[in-house]
N, C-alpha and C. Protein backbone atom coordinates (compact mmCIF):
# COMPACT_ATOMS: atom_id res chain seq x y z
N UNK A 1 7.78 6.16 -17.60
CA UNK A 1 7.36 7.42 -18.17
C UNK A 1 6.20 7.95 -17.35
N UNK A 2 6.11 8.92 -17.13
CA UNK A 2 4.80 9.79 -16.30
C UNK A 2 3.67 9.83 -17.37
N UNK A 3 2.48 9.60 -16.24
CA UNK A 3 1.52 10.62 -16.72
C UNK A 3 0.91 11.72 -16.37
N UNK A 4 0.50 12.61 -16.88
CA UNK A 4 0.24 13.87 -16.16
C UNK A 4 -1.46 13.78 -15.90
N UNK A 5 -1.94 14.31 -15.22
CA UNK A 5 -3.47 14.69 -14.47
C UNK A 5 -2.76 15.83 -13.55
N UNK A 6 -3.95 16.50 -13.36
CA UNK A 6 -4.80 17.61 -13.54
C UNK A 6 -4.76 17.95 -11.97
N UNK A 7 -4.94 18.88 -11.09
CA UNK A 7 -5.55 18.74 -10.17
C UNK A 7 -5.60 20.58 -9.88
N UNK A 8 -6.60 20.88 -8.58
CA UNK A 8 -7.35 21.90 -8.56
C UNK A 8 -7.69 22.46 -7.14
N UNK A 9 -7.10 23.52 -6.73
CA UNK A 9 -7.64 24.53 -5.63
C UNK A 9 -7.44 25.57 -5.58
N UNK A 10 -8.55 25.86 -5.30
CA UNK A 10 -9.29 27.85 -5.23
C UNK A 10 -8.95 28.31 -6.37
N UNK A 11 -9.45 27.67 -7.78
CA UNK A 11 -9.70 27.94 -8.93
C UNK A 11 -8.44 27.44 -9.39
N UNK A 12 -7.67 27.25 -8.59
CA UNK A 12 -5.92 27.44 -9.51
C UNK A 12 -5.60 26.03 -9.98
N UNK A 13 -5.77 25.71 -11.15
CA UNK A 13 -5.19 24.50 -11.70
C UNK A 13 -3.89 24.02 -11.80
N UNK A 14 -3.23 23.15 -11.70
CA UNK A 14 -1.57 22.65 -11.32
C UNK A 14 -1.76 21.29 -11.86
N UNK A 15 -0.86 20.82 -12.66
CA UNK A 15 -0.37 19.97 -13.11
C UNK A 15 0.20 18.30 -11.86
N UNK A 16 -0.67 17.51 -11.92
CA UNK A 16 0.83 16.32 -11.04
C UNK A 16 1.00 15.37 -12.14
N UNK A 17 2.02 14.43 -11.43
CA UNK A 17 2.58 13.43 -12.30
C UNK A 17 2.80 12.35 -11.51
N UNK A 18 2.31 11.13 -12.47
CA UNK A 18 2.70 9.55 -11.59
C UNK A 18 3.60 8.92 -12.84
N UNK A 19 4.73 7.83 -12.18
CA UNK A 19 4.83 6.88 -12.74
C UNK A 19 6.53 8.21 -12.88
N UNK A 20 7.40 7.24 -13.74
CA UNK A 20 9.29 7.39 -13.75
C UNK A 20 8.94 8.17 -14.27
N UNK A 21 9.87 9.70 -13.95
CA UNK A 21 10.13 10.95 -14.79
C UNK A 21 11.77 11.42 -15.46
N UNK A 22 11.57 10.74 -16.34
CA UNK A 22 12.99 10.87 -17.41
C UNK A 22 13.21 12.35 -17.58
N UNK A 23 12.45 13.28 -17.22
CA UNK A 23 12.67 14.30 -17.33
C UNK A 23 13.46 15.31 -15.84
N UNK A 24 13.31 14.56 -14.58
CA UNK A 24 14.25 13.96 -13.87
C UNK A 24 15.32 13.81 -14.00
N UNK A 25 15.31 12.94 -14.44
CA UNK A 25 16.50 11.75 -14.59
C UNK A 25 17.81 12.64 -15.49
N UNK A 26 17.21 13.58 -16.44
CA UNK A 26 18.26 14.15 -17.01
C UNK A 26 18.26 15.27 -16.39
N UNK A 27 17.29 16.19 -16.28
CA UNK A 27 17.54 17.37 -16.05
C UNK A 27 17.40 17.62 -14.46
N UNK A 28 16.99 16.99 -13.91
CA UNK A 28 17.69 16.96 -12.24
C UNK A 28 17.03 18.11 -11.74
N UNK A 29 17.76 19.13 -10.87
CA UNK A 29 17.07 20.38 -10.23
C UNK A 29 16.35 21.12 -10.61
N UNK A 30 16.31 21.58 -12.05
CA UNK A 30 15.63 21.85 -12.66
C UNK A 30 14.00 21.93 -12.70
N UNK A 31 13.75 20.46 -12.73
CA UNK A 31 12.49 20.00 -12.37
C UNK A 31 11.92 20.59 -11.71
N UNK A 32 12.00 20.91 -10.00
CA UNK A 32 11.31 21.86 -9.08
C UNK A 32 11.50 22.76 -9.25
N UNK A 33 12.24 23.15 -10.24
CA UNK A 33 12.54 24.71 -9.93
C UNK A 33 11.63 25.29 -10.85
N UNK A 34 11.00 24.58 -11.62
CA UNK A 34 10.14 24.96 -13.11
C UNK A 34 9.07 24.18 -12.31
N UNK A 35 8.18 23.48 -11.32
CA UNK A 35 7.38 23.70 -10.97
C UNK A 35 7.26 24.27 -9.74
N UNK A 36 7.89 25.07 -9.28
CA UNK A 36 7.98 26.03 -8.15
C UNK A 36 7.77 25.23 -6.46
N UNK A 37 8.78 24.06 -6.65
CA UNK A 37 8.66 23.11 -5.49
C UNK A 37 10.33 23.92 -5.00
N UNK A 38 10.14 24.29 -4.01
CA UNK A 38 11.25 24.97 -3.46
C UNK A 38 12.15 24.05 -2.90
N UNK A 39 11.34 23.17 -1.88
CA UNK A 39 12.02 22.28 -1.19
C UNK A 39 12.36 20.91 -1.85
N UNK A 40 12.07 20.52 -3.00
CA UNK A 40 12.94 19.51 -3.98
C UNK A 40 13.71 20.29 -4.44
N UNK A 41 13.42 21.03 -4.82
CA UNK A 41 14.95 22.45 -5.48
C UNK A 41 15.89 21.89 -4.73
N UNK A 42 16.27 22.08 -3.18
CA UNK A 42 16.59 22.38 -2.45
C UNK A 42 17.57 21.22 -2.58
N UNK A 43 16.88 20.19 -2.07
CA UNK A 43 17.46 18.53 -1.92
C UNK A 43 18.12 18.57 -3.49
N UNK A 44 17.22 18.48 -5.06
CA UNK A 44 18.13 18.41 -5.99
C UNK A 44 19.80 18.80 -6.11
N UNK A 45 19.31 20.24 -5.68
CA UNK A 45 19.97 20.62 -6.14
C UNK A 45 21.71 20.74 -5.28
N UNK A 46 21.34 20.38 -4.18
CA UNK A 46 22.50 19.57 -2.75
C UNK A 46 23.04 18.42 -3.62
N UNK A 47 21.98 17.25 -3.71
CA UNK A 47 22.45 16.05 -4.85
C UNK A 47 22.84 16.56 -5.80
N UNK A 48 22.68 18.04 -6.93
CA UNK A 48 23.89 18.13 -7.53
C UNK A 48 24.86 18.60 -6.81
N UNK A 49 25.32 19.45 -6.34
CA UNK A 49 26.59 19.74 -5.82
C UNK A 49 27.23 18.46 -5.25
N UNK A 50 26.95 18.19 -4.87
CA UNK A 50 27.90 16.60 -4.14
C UNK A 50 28.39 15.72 -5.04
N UNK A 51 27.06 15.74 -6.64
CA UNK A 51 27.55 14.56 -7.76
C UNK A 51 28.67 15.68 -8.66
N UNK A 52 28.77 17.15 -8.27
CA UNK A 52 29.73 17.65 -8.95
C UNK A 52 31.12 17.41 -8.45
N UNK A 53 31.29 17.57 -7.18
CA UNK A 53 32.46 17.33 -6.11
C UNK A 53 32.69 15.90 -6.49
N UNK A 54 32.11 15.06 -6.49
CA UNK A 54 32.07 13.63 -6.73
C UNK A 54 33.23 13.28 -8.29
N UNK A 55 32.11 14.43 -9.16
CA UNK A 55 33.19 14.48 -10.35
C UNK A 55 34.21 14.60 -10.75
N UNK A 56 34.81 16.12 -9.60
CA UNK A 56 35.69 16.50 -9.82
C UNK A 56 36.66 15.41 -8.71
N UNK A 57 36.47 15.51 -7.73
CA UNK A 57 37.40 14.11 -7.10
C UNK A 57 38.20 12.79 -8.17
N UNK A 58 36.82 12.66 -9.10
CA UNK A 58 37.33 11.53 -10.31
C UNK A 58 38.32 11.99 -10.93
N UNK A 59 38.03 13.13 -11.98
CA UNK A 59 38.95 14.13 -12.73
C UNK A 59 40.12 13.99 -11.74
N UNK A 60 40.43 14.59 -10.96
CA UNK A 60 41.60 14.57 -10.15
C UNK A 60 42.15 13.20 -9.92
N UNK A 61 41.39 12.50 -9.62
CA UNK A 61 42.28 11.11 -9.68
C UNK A 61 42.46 10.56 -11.00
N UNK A 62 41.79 10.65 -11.89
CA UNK A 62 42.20 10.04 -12.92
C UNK A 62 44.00 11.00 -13.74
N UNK A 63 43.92 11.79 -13.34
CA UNK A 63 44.57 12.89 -13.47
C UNK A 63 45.97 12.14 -13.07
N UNK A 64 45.67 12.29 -11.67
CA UNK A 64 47.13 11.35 -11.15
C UNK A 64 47.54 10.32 -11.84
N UNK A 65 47.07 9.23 -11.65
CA UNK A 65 47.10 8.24 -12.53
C UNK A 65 47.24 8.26 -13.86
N UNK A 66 46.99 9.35 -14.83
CA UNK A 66 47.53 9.71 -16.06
C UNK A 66 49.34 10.13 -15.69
N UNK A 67 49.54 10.93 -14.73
CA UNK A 67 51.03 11.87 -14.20
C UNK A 67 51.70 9.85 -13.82
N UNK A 68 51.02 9.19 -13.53
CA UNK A 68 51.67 8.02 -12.51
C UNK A 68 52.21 7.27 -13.77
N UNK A 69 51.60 6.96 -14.55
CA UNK A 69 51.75 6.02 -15.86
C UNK A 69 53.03 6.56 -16.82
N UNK A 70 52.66 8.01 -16.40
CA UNK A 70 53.86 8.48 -17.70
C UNK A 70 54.72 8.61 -16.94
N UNK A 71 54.90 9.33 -15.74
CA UNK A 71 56.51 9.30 -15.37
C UNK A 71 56.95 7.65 -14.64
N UNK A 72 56.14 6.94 -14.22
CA UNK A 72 56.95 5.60 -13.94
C UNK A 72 56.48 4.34 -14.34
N UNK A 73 55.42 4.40 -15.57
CA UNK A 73 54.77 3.23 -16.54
C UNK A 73 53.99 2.35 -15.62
N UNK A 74 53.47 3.09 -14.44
CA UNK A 74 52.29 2.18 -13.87
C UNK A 74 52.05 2.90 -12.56
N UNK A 75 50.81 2.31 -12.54
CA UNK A 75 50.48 3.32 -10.99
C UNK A 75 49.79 2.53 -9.65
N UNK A 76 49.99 2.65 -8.40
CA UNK A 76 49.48 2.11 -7.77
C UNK A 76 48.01 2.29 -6.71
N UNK A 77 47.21 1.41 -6.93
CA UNK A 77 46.14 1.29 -6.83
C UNK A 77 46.21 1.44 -5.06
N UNK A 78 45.04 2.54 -4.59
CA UNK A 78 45.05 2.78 -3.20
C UNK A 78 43.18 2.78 -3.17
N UNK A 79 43.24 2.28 -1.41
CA UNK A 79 41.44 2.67 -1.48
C UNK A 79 40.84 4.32 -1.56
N UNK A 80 42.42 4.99 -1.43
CA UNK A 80 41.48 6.44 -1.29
C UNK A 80 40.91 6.93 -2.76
N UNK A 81 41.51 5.45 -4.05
CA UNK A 81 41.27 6.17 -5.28
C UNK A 81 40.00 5.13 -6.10
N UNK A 82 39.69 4.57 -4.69
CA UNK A 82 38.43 3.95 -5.16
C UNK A 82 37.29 4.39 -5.05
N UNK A 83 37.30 4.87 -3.60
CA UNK A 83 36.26 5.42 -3.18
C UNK A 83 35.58 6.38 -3.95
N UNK A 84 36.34 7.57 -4.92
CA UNK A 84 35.41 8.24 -5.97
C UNK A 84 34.62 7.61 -6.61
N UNK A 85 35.45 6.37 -7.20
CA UNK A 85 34.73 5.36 -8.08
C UNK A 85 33.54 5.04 -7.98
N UNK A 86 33.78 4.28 -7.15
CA UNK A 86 32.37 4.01 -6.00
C UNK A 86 30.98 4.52 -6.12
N UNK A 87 31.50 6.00 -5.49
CA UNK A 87 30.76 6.95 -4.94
C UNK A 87 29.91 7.44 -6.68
N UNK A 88 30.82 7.39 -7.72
CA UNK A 88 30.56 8.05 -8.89
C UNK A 88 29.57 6.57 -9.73
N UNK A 89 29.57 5.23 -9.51
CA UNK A 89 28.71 4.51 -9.49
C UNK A 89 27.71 4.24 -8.88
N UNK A 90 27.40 4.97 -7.36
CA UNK A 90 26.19 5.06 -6.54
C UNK A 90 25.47 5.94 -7.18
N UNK A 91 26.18 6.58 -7.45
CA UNK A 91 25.22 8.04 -8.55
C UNK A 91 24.26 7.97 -9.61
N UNK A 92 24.49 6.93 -10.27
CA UNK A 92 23.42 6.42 -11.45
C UNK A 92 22.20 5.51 -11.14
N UNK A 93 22.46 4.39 -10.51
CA UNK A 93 21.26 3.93 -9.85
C UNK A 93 20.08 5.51 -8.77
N UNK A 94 21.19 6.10 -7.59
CA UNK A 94 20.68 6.67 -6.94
C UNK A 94 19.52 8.21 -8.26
N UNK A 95 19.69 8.15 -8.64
CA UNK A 95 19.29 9.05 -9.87
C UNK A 95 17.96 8.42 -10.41
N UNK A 96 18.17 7.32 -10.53
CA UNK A 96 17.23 6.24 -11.26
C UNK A 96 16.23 6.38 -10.17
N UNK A 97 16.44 6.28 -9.23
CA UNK A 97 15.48 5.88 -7.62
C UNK A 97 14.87 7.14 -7.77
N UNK A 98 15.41 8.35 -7.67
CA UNK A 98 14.99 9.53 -7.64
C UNK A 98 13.68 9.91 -8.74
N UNK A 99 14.13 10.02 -10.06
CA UNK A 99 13.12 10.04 -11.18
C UNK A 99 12.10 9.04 -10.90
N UNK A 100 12.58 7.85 -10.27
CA UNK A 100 11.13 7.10 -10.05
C UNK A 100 10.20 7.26 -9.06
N UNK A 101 10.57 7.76 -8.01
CA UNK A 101 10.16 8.60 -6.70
C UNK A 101 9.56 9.76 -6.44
N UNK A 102 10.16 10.74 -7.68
CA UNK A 102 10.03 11.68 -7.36
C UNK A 102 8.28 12.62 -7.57
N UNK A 103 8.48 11.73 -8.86
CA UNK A 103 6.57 12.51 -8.90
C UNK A 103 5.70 12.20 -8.24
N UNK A 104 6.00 11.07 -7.92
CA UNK A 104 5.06 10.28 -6.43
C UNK A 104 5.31 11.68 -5.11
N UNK A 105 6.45 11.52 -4.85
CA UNK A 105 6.58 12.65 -4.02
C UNK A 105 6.17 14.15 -3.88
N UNK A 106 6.34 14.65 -5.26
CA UNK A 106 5.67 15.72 -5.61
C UNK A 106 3.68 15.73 -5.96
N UNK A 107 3.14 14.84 -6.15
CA UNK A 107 1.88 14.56 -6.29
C UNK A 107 0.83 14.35 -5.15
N UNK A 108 2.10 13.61 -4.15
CA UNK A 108 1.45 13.30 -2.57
C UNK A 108 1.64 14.80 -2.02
N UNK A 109 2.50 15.15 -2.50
CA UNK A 109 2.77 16.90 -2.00
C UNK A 109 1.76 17.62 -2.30
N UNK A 110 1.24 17.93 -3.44
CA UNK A 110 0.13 18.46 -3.81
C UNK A 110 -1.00 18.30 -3.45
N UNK A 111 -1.76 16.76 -3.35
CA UNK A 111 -2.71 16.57 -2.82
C UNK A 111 -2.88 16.84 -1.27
N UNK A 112 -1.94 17.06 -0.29
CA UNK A 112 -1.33 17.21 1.22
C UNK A 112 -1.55 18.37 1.55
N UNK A 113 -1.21 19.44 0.36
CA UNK A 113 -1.92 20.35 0.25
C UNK A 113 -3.28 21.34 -0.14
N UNK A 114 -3.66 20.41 -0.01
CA UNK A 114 -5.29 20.79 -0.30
C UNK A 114 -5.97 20.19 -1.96
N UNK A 115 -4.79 20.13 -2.72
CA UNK A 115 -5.28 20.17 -4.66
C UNK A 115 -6.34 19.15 -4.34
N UNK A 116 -7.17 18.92 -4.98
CA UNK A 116 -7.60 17.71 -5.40
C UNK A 116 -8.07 17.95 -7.27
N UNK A 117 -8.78 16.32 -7.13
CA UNK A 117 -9.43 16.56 -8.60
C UNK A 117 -10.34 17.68 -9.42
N UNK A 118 -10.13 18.19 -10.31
CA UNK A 118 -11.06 18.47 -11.06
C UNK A 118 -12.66 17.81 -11.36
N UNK A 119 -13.66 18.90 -11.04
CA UNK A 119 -14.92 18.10 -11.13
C UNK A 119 -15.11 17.72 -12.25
N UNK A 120 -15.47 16.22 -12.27
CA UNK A 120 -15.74 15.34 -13.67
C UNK A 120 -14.51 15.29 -14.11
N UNK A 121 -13.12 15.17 -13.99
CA UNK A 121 -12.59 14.41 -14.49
C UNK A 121 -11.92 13.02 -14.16
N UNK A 122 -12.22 12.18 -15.54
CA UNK A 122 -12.15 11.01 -14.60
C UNK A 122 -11.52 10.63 -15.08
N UNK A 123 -10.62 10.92 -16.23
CA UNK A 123 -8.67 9.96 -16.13
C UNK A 123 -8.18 10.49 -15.18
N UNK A 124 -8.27 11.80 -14.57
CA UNK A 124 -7.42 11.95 -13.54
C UNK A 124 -7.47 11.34 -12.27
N UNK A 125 -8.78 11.03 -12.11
CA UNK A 125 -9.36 10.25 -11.11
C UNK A 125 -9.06 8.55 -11.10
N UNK A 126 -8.88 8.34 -12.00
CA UNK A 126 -8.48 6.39 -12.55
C UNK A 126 -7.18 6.53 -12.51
N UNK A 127 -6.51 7.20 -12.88
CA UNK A 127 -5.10 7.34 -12.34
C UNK A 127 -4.50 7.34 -11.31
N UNK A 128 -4.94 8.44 -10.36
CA UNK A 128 -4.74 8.61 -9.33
C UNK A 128 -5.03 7.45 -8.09
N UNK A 129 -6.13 7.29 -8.72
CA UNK A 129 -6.92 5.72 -7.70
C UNK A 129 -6.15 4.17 -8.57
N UNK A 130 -5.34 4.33 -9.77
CA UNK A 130 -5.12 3.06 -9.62
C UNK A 130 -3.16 2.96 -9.51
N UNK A 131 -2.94 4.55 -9.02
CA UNK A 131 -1.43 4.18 -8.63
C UNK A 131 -1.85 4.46 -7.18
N UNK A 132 -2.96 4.40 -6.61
CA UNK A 132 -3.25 4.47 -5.30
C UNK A 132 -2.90 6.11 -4.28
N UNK A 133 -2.52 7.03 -4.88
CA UNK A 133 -2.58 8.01 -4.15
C UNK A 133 -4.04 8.35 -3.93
N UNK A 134 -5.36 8.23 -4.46
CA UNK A 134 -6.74 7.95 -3.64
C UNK A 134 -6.96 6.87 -3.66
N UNK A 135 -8.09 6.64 -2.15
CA UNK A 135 -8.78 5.56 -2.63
C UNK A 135 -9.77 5.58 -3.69
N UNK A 136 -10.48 5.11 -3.26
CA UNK A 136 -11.75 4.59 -4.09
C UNK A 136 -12.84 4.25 -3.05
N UNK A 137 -13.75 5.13 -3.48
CA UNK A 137 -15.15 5.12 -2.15
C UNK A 137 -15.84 4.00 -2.31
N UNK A 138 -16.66 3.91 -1.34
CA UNK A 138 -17.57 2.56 -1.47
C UNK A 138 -18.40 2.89 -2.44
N UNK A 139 -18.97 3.99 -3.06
CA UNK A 139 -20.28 4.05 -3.84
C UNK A 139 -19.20 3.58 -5.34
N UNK A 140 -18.23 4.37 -5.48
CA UNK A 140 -17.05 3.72 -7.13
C UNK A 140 -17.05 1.83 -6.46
N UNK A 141 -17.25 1.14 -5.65
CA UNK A 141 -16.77 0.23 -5.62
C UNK A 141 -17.81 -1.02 -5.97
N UNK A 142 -19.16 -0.53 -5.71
CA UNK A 142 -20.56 -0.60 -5.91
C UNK A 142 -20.75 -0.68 -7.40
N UNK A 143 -20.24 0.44 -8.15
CA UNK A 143 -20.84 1.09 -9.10
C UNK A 143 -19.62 0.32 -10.38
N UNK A 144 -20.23 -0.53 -10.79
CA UNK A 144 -19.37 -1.81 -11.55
C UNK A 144 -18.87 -0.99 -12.96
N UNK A 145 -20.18 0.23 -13.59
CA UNK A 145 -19.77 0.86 -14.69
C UNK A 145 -18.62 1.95 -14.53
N UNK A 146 -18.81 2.43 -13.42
CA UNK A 146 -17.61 3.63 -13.10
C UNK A 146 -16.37 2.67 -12.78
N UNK A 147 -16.65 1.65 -12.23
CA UNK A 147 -15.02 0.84 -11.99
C UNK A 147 -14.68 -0.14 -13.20
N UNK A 148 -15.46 -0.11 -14.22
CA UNK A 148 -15.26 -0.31 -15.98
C UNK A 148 -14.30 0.94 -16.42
N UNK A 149 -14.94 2.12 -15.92
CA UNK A 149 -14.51 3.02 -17.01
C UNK A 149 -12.89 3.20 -16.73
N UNK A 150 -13.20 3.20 -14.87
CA UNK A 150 -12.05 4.12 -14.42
C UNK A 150 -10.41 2.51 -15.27
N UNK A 151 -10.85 1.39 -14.79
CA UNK A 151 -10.33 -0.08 -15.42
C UNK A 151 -9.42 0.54 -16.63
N UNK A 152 -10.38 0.97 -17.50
CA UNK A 152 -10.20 1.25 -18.86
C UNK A 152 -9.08 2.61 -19.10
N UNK A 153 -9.62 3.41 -18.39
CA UNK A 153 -8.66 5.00 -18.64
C UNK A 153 -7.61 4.35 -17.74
N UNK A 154 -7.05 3.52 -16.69
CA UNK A 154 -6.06 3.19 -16.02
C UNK A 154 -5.38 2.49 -17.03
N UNK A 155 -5.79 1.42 -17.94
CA UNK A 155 -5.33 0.69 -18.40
C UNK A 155 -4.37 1.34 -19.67
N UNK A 156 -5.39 2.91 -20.10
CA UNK A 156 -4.85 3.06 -21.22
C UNK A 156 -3.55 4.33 -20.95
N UNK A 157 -3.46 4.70 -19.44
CA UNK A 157 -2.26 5.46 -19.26
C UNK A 157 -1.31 4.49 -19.08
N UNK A 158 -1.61 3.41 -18.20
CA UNK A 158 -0.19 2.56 -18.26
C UNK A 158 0.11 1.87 -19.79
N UNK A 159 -0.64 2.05 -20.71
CA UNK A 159 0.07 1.63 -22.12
C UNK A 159 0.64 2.81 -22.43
N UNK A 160 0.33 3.83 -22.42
CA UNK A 160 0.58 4.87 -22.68
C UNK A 160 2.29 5.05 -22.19
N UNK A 161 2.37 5.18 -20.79
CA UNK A 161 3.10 5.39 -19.90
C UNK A 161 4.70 3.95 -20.85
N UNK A 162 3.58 2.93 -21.30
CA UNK A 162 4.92 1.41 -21.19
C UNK A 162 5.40 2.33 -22.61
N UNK A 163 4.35 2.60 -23.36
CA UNK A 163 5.01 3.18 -24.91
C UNK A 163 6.17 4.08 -24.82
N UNK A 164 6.06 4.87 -24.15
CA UNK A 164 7.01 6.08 -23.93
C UNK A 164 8.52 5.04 -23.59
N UNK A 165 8.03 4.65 -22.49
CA UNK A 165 9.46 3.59 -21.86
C UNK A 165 9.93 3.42 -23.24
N UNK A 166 9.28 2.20 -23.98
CA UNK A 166 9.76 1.58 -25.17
C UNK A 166 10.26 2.44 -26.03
N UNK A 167 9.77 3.84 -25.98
CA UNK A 167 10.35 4.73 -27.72
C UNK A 167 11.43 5.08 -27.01
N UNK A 168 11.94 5.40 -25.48
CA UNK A 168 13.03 6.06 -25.30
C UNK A 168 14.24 5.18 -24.90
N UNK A 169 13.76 4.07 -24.64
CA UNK A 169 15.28 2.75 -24.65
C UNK A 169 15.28 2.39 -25.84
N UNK A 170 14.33 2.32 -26.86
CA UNK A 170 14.55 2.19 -28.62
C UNK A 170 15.41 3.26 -28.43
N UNK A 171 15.32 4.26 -28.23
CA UNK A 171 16.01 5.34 -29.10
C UNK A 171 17.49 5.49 -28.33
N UNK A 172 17.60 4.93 -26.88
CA UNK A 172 18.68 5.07 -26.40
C UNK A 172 19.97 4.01 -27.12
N UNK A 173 19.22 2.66 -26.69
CA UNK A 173 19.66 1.50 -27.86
C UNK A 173 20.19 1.61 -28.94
N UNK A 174 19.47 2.40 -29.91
CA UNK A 174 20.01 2.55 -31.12
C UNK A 174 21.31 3.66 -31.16
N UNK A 175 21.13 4.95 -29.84
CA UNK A 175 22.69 5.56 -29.79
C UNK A 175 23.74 4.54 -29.03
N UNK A 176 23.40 3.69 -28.83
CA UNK A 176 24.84 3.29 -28.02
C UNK A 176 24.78 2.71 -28.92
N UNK A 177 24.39 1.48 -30.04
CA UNK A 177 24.79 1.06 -31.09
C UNK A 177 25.40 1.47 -32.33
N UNK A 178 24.95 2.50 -32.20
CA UNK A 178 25.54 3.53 -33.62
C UNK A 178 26.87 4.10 -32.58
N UNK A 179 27.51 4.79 -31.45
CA UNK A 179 28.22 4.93 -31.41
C UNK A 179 29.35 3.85 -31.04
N UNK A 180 29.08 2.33 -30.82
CA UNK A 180 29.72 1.40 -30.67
C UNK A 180 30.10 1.14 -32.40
N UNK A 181 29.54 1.53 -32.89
CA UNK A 181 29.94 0.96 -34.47
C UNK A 181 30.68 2.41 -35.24
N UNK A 182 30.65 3.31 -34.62
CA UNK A 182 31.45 4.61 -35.01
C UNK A 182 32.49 4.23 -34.74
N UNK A 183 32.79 4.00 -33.19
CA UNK A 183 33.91 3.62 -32.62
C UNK A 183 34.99 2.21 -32.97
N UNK A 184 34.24 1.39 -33.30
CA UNK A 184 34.49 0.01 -33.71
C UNK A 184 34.66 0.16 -35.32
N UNK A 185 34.46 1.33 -36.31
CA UNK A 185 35.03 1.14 -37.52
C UNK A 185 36.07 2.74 -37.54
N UNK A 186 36.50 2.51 -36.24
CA UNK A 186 37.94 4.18 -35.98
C UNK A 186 36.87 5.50 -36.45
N UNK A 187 35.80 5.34 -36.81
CA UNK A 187 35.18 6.86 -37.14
C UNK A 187 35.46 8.15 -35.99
N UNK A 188 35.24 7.19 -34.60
CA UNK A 188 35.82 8.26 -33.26
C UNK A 188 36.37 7.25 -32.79
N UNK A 189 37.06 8.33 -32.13
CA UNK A 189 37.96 7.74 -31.33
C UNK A 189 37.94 7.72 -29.63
């Protein structure tokens, strides 16, 4: 799950994000296009078109193979009707990589471009320095109370960050269970 901090140039405040973005993960191109990243647009939205073609390749083969079964009660298995398969199982991991990548990517983007922190704020600053997109100066490294605090606000986004994980595989968990038991007492079919 992300956390969000803050960041800041020539007055203009902008939002980044560290850590897996499930918001990603489902809604895909979208993402840049609602924070006005042109060039992830760009790439997303290529990775969709290809996972659509990808789709429809499946559809079509499964298609055949529906026509194969009924007119001669079985069908024969070729590599050209694997390869969708395949390709349509690279797709879910590769997705996964992406949402986990991606705010890292977009955050290093931002800071590359000039953003930095907000003066005095310092979750954004413990964040940032403890998923390592800054360092940490020698005087924070010296300074045992500021590397307490920053300790502490790091510690409490990554609980933060694990909670989210946990409420949304609870909640995923409990739909594939409830529809395994829909399915498993004929409710759907």
């Amino acid at each position: 799950m992300s956390v969000k901090i803050q960041l800041e140039k020539n007055g203009e405040v902008i939002n980044g994000f560290t850590g897996f973005s499930w918001t990603t993960f489902f809604f895909g191109f979208w993402v840049p296009a609602f924070r006005k990243n042109s060039k992830g647009f760009g790439l997303f939205f290529l990775f969709f078109i290809i996972k659509v073609i990808i789709i429809y390749m499946l559809y079509k083969q499964n298609t055949k193979i529906q026509e194969s079964i009924l007119l001669y009660g079985a069908f024969e298995v070729s590599y050209s009707m694997i390869t969708p398969t395949l390709l349509a199982a690279a797709i879910y991991p590769l997705e996964a990589w992406i949402a986990y990548f991606y705010n890292n990517y977009y955050t290093n983007n931002l800071l590359t471009e000039g953003y930095n922190l907000i003066e005095g704020d310092e979750y954004s600053a413990a964040v940032l320095k403890d998923y390592s997109y800054l360092p940490y100066s020698k005087e924070e490294l010296d300074d045992n109370v500021k590397m307490e605090k920053y300790r502490e606000l790091s510690t409490f986004a990554r609980k933060e960050e694990r909670s989210k994980f946990y409420t949304t595989a609870g909640m995923w968990i409990t739909l594939v269970v409830i529809i395994y038991l829909l399915s498993f007492f004929n409710v759907i079919h």
